[in-house]
PDB file of N, CA and C in Angstrom:
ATOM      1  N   UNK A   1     -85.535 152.891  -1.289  1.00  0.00           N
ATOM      2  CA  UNK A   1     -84.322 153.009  -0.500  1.00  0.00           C
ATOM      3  C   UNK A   1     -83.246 152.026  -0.975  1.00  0.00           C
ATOM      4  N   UNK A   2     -83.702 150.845  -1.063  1.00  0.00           N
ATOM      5  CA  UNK A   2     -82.903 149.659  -1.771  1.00  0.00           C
ATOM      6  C   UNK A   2     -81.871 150.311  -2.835  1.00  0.00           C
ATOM      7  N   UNK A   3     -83.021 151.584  -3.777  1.00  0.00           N
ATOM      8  CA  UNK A   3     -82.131 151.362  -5.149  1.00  0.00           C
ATOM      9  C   UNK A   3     -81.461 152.382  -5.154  1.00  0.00           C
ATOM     10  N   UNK A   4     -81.022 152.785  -4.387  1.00  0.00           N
ATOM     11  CA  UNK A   4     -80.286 153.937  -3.753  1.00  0.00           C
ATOM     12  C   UNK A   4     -78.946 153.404  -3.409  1.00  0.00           C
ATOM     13  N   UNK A   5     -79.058 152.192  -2.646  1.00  0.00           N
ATOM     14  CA  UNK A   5     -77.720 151.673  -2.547  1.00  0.00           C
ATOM     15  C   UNK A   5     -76.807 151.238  -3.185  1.00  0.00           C
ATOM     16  N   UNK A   6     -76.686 150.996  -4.300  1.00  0.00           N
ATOM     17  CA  UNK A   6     -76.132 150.598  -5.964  1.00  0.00           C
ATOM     18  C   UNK A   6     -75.352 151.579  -5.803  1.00  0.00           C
ATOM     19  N   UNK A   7     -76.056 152.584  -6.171  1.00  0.00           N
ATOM     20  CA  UNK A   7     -74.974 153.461  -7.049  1.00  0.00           C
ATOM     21  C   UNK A   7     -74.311 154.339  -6.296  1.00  0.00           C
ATOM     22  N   UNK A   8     -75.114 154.448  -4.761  1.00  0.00           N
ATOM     23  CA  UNK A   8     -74.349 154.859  -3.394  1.00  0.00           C
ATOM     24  C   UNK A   8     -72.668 153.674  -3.605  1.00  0.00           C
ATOM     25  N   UNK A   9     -72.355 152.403  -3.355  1.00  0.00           N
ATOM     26  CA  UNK A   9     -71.640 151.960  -3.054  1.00  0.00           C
ATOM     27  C   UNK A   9     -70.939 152.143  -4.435  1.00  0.00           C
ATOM     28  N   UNK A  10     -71.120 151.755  -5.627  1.00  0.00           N
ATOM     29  CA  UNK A  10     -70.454 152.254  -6.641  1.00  0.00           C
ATOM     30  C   UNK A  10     -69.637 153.579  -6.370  1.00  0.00           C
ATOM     31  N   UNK A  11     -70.020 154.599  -6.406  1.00  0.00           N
ATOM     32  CA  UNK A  11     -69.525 155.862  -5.848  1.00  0.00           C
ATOM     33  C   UNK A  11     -68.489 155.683  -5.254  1.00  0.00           C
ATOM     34  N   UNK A  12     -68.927 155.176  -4.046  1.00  0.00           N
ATOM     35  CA  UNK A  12     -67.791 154.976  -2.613  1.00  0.00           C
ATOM     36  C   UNK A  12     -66.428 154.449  -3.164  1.00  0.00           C
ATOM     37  N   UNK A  13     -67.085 153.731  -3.938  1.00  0.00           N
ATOM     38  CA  UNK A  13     -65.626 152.603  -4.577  1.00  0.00           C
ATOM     39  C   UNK A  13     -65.154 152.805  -5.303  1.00  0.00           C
ATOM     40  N   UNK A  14     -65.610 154.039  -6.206  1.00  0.00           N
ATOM     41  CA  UNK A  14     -64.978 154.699  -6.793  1.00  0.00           C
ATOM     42  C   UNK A  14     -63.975 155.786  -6.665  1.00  0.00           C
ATOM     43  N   UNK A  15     -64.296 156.911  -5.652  1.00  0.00           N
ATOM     44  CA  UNK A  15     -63.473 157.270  -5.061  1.00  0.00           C
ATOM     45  C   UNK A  15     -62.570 156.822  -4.154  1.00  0.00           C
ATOM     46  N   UNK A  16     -62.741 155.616  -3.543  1.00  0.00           N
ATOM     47  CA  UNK A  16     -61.656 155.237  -2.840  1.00  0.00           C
ATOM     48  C   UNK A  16     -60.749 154.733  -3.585  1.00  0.00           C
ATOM     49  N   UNK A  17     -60.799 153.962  -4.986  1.00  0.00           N
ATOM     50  CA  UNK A  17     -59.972 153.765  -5.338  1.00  0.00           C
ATOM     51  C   UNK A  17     -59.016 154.578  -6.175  1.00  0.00           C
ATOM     52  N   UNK A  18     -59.736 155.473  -6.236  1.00  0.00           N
ATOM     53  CA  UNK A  18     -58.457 156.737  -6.441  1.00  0.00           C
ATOM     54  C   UNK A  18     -57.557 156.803  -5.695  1.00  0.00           C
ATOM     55  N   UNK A  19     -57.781 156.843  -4.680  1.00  0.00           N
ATOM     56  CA  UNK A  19     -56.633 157.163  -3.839  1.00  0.00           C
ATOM     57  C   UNK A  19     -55.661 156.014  -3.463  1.00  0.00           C
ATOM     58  N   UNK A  20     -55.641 155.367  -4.527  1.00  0.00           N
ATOM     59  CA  UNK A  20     -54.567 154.212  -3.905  1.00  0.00           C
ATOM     60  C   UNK A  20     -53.380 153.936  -5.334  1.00  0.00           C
ATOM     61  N   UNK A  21     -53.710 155.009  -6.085  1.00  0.00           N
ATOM     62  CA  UNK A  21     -53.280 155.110  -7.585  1.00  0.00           C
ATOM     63  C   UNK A  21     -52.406 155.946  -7.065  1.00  0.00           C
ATOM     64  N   UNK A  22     -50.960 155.853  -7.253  1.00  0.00           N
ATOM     65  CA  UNK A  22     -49.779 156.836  -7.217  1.00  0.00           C
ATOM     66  C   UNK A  22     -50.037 157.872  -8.275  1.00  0.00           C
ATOM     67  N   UNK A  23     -49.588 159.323  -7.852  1.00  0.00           N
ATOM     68  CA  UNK A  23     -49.339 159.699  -8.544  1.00  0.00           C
ATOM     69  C   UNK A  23     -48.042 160.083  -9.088  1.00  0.00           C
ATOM     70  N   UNK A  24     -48.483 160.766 -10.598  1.00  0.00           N
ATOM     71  CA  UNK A  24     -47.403 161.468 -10.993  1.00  0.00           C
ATOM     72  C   UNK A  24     -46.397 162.112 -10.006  1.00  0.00           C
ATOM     73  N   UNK A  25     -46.882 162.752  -9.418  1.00  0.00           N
ATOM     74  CA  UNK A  25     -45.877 163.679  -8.083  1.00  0.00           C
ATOM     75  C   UNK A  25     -45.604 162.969  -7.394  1.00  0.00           C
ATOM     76  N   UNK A  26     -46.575 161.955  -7.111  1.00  0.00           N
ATOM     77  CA  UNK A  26     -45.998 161.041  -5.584  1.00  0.00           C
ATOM     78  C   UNK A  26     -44.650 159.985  -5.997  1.00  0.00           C
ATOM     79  N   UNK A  27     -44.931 159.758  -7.483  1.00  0.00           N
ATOM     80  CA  UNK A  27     -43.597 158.624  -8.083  1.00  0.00           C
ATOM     81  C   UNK A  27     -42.441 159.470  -7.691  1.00  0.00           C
ATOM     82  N   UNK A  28     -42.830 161.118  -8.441  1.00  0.00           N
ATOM     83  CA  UNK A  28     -41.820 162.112  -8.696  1.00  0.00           C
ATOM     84  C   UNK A  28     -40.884 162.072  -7.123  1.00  0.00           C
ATOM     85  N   UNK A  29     -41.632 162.170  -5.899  1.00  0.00           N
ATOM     86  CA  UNK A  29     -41.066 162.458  -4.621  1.00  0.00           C
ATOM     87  C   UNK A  29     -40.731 161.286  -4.081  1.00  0.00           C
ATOM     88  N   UNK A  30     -40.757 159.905  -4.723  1.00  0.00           N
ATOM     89  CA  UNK A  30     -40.369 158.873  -4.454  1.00  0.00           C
ATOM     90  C   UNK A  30     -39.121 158.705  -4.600  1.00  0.00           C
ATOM     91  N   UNK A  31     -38.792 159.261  -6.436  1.00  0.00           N
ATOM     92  CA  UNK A  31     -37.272 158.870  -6.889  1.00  0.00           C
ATOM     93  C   UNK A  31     -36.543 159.751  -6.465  1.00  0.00           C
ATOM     94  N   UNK A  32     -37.010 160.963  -6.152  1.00  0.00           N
ATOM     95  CA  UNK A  32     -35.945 162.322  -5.502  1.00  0.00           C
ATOM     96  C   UNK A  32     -35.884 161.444  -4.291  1.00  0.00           C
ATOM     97  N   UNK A  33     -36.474 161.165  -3.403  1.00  0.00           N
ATOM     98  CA  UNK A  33     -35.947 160.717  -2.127  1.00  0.00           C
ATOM     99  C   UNK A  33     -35.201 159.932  -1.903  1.00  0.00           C
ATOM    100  N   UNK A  34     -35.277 158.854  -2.925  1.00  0.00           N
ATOM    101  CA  UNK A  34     -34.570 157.759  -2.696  1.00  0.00           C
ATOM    102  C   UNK A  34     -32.863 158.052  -3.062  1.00  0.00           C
ATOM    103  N   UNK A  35     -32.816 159.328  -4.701  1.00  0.00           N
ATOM    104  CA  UNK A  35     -31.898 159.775  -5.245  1.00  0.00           C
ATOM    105  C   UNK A  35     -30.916 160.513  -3.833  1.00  0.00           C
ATOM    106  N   UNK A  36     -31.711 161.300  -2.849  1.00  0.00           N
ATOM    107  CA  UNK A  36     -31.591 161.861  -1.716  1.00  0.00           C
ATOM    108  C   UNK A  36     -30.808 160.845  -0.575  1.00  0.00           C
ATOM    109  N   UNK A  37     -31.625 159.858  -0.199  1.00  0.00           N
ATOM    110  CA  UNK A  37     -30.614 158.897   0.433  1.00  0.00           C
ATOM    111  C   UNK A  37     -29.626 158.163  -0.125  1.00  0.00           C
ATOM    112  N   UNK A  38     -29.627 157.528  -1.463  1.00  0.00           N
ATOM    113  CA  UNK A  38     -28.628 157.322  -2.198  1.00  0.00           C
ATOM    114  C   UNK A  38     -27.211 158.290  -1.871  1.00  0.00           C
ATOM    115  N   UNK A  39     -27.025 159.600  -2.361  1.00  0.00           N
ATOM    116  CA  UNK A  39     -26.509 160.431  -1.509  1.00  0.00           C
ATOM    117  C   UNK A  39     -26.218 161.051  -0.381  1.00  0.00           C
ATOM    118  N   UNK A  40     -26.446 160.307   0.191  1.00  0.00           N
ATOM    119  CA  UNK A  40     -26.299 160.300   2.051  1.00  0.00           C
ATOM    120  C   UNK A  40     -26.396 162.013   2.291  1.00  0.00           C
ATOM    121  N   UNK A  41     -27.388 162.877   1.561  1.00  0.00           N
ATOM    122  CA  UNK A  41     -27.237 164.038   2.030  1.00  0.00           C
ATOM    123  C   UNK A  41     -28.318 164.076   2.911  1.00  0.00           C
ATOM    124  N   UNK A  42     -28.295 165.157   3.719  1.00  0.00           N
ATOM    125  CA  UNK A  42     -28.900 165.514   5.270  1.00  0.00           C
ATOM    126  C   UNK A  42     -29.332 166.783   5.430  1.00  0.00           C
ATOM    127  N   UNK A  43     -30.138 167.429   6.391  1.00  0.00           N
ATOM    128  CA  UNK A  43     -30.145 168.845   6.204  1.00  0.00           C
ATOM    129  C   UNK A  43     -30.839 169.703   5.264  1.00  0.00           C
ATOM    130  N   UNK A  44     -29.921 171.012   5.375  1.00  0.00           N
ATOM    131  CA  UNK A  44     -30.376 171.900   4.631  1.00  0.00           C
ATOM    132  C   UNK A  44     -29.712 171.316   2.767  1.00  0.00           C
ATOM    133  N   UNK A  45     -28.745 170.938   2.070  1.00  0.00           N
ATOM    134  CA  UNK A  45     -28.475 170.000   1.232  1.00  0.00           C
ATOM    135  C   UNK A  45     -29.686 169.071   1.038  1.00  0.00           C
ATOM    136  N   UNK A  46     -30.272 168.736   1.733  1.00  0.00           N
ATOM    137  CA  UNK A  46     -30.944 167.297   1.171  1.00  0.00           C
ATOM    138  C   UNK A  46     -32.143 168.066   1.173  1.00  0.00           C
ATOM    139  N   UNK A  47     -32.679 169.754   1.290  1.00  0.00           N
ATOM    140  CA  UNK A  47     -33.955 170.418   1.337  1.00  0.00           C
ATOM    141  C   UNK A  47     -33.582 170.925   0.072  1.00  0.00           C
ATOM    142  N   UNK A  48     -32.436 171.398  -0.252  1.00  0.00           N
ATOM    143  CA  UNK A  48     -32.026 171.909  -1.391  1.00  0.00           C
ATOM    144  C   UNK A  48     -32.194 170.566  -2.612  1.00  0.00           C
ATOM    145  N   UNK A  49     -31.498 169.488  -2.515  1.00  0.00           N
ATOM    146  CA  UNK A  49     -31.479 168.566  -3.502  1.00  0.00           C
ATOM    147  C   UNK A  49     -33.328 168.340  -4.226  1.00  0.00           C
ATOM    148  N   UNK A  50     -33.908 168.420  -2.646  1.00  0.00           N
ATOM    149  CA  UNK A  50     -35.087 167.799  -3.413  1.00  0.00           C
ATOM    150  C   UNK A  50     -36.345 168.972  -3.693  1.00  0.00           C
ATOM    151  N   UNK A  51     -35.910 170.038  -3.465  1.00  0.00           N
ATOM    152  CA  UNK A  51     -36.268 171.392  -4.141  1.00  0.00           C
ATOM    153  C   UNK A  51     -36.474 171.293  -5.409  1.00  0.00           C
ATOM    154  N   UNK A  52     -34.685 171.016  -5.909  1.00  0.00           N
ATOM    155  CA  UNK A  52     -34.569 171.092  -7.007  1.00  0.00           C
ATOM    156  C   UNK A  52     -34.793 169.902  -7.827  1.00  0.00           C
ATOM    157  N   UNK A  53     -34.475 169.112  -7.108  1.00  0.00           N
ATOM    158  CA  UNK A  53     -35.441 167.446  -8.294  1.00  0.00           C
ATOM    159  C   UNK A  53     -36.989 167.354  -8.251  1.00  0.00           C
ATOM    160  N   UNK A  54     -37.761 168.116  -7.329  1.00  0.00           N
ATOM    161  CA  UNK A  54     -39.080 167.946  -7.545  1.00  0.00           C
ATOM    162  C   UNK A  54     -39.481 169.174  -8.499  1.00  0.00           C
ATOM    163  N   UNK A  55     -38.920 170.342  -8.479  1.00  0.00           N
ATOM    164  CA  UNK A  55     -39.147 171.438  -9.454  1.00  0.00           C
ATOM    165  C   UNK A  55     -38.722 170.373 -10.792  1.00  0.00           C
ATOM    166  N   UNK A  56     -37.641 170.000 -11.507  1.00  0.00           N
ATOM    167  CA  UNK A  56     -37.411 169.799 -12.742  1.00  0.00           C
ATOM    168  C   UNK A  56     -38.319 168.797 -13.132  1.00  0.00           C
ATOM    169  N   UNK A  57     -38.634 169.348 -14.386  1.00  0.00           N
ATOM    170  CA  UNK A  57     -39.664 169.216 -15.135  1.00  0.00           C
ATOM    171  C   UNK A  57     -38.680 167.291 -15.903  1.00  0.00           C
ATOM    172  N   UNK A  58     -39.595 166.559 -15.950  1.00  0.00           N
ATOM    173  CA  UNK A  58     -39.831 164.802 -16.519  1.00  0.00           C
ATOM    174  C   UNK A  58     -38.838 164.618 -17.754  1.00  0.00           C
ATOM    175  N   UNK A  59     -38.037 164.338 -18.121  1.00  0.00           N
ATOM    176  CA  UNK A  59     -37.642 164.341 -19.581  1.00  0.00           C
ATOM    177  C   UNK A  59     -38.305 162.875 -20.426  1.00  0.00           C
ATOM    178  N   UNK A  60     -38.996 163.122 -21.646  1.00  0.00           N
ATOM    179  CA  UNK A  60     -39.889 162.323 -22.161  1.00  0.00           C
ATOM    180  C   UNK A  60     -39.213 160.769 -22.141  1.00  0.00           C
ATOM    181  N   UNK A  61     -38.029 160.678 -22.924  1.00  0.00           N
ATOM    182  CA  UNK A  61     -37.596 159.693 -23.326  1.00  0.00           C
ATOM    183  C   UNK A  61     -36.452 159.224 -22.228  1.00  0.00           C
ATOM    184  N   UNK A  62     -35.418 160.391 -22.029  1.00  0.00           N
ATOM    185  CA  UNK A  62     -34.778 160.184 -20.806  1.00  0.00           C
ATOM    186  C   UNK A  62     -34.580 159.197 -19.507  1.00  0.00           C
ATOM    187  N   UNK A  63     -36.000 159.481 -19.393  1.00  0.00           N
ATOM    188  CA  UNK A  63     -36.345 158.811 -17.906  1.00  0.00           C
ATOM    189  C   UNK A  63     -36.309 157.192 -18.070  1.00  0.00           C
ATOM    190  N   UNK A  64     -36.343 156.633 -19.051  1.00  0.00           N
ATOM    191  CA  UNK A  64     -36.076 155.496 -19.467  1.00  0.00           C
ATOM    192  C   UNK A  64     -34.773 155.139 -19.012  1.00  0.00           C
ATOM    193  N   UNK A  65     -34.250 155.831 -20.042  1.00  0.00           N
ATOM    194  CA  UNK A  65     -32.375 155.147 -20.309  1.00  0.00           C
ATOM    195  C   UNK A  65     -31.635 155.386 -18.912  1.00  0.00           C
ATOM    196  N   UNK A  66     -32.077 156.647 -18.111  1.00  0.00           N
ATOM    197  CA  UNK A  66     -30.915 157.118 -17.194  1.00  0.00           C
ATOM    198  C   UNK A  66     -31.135 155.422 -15.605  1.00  0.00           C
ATOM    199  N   UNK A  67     -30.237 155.649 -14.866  1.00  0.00           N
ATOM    200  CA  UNK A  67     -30.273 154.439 -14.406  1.00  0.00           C
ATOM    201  C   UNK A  67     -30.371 155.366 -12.498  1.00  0.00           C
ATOM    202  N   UNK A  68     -31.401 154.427 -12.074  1.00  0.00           N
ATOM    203  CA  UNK A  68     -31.297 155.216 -10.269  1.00  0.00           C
ATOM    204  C   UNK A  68     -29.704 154.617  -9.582  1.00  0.00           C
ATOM    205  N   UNK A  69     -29.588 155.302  -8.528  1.00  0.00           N
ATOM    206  CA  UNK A  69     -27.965 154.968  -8.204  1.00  0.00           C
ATOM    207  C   UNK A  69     -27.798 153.543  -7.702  1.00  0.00           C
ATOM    208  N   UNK A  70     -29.272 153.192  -7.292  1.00  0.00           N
ATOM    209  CA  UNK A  70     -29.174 151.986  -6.762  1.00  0.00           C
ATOM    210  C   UNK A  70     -28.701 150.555  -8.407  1.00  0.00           C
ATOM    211  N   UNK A  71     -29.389 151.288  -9.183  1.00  0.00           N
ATOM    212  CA  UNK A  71     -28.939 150.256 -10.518  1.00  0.00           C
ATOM    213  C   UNK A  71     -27.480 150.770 -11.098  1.00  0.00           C
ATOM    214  N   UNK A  72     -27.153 151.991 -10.987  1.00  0.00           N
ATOM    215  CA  UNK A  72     -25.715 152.354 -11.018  1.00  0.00           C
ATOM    216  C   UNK A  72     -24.703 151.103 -10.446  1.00  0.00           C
ATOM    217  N   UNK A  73     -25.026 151.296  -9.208  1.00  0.00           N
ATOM    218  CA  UNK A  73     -24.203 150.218  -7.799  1.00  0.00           C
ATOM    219  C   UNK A  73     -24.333 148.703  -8.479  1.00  0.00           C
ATOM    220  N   UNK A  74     -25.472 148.537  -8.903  1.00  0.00           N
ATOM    221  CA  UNK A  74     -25.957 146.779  -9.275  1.00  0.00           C
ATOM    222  C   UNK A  74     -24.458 146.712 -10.488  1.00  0.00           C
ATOM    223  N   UNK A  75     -24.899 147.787 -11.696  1.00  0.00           N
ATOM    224  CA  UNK A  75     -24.170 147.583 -12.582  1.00  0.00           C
ATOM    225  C   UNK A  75     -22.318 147.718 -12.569  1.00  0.00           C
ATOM    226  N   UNK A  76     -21.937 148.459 -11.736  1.00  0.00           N
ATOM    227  CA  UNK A  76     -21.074 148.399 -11.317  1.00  0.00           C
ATOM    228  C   UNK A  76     -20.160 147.224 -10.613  1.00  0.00           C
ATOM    229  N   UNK A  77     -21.228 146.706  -9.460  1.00  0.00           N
ATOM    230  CA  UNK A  77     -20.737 145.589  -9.123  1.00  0.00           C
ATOM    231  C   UNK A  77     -20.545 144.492  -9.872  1.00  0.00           C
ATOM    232  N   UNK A  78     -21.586 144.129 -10.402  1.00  0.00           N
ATOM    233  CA  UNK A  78     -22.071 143.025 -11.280  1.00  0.00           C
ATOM    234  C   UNK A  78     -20.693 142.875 -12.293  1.00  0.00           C
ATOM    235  N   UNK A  79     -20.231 144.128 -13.119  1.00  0.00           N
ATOM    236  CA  UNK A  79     -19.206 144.326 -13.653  1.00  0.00           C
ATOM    237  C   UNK A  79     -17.788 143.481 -13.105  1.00  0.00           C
ATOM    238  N   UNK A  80     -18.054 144.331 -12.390  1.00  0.00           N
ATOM    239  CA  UNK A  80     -16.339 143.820 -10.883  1.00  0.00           C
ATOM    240  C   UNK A  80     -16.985 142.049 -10.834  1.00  0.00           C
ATOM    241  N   UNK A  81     -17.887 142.040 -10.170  1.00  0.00           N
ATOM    242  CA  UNK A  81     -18.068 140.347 -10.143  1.00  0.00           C
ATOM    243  C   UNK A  81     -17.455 139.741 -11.927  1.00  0.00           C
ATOM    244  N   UNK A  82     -17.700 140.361 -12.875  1.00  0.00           N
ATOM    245  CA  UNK A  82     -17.768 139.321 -13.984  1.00  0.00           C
ATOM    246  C   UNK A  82     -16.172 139.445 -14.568  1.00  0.00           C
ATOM    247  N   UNK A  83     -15.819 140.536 -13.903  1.00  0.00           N
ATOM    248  CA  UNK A  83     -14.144 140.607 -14.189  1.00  0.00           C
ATOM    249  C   UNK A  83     -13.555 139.993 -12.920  1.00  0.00           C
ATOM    250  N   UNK A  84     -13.801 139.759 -12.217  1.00  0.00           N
ATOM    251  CA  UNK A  84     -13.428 138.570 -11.220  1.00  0.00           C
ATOM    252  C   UNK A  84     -13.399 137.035 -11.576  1.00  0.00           C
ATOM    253  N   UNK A  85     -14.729 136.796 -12.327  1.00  0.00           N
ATOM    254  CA  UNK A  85     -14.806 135.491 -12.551  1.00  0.00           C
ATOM    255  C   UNK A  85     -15.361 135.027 -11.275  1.00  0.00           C
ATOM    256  N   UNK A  86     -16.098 135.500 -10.335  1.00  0.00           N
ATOM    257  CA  UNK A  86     -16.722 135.005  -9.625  1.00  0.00           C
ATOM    258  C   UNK A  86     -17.747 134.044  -9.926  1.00  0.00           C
ATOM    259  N   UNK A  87     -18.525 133.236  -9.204  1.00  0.00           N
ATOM    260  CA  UNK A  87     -19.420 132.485  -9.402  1.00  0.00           C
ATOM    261  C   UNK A  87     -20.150 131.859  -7.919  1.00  0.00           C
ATOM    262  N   UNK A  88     -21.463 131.379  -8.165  1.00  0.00           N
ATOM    263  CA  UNK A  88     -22.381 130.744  -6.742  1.00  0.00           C
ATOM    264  C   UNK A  88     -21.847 131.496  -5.503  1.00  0.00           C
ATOM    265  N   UNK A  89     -21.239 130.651  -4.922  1.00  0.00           N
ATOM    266  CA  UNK A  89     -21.650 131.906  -3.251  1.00  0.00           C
ATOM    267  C   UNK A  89     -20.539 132.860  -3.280  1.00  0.00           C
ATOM    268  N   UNK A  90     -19.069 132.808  -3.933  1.00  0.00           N
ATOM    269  CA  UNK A  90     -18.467 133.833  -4.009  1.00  0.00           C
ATOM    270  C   UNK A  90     -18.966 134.909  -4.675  1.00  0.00           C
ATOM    271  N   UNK A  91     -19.881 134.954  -5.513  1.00  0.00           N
ATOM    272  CA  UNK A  91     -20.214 135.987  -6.319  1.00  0.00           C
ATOM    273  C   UNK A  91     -20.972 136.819  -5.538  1.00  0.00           C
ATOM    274  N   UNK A  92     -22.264 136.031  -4.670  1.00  0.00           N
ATOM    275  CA  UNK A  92     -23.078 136.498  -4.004  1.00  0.00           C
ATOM    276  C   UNK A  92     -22.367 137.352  -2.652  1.00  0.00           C
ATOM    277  N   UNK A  93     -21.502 136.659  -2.505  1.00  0.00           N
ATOM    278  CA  UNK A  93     -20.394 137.337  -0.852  1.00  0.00           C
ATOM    279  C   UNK A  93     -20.176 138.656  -1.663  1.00  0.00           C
ATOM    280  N   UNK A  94     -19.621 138.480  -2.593  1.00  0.00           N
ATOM    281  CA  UNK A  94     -19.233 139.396  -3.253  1.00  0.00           C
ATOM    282  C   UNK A  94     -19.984 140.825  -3.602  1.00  0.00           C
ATOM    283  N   UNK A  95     -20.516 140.572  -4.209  1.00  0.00           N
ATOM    284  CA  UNK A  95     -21.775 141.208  -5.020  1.00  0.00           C
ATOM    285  C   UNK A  95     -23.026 142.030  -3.330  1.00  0.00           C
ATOM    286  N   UNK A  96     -23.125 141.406  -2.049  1.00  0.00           N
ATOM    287  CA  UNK A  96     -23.616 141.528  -0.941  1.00  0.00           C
ATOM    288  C   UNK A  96     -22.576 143.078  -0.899  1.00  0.00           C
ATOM    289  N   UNK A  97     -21.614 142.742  -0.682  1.00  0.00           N
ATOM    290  CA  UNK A  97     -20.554 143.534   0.304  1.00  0.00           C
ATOM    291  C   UNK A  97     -20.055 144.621  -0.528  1.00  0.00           C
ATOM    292  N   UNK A  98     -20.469 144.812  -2.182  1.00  0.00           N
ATOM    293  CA  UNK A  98     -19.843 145.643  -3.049  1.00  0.00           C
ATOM    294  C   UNK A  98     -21.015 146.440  -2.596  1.00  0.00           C
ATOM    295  N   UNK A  99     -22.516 145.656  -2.541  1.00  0.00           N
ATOM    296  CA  UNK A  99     -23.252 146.787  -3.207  1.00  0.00           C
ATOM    297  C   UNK A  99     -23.272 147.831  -1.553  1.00  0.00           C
ATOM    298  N   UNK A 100     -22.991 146.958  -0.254  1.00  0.00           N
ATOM    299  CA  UNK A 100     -23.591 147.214   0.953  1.00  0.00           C
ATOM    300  C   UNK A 100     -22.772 148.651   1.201  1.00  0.00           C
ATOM    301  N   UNK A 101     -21.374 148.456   0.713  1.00  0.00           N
ATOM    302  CA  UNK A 101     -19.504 149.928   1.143  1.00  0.00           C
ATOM    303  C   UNK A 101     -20.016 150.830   0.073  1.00  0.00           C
ATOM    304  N   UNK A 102     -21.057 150.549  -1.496  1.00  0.00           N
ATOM    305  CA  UNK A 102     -20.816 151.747  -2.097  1.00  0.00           C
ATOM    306  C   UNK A 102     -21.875 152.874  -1.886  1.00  0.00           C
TER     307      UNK A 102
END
């Protein structure tokens, strides 16, 4: 009975830790959603948006370079801050309140 329990708990722990591994689809319905609130869409629009971002198929290299809206906003601001000449807490006031209106 003893040696039964080995490879019983092995098992167990094996499958459980599957399930704590994201998947492919689950990343996929992560970035549509977030792409989704990023766009303040609602509704039938925001059933449509993520229709169609969970149907399209991964682009290999793509998915690298393109930027989520939230790093859009960073880079944007960050920009405006460095053509300001901002610096220490003005930058941060700054940089708070650009990213919070866009």
């Amino acid at each position: 009975m003893k040696i039964l329990r080995v490879p019983l708990l092995m098992i167990g722990l094996l499958l459980c830790s599957q399930g704590f591994a994201a998947t492919a689809q689950q990343n996929k319905m992560t970035t549509c959603n977030a792409d989704a609130t990023a766009k303040s869409l609602k509704g039938d629009e925001r059933k449509a948006f993520m229709s169609t971002c969970l149907k399209a198929a991964p682009a290999a290299n793509d998915a690298a370079k393109t930027l989520t809206p939230q790093q859009e906003k960073m880079k944007t601001c960050n920009a405006d801050a460095a053509t300001k000449a901002l610096k220490g807490d003005a930058r941060k006031a700054f940089m708070s309140d650009c990213l919070k209106n866009k």
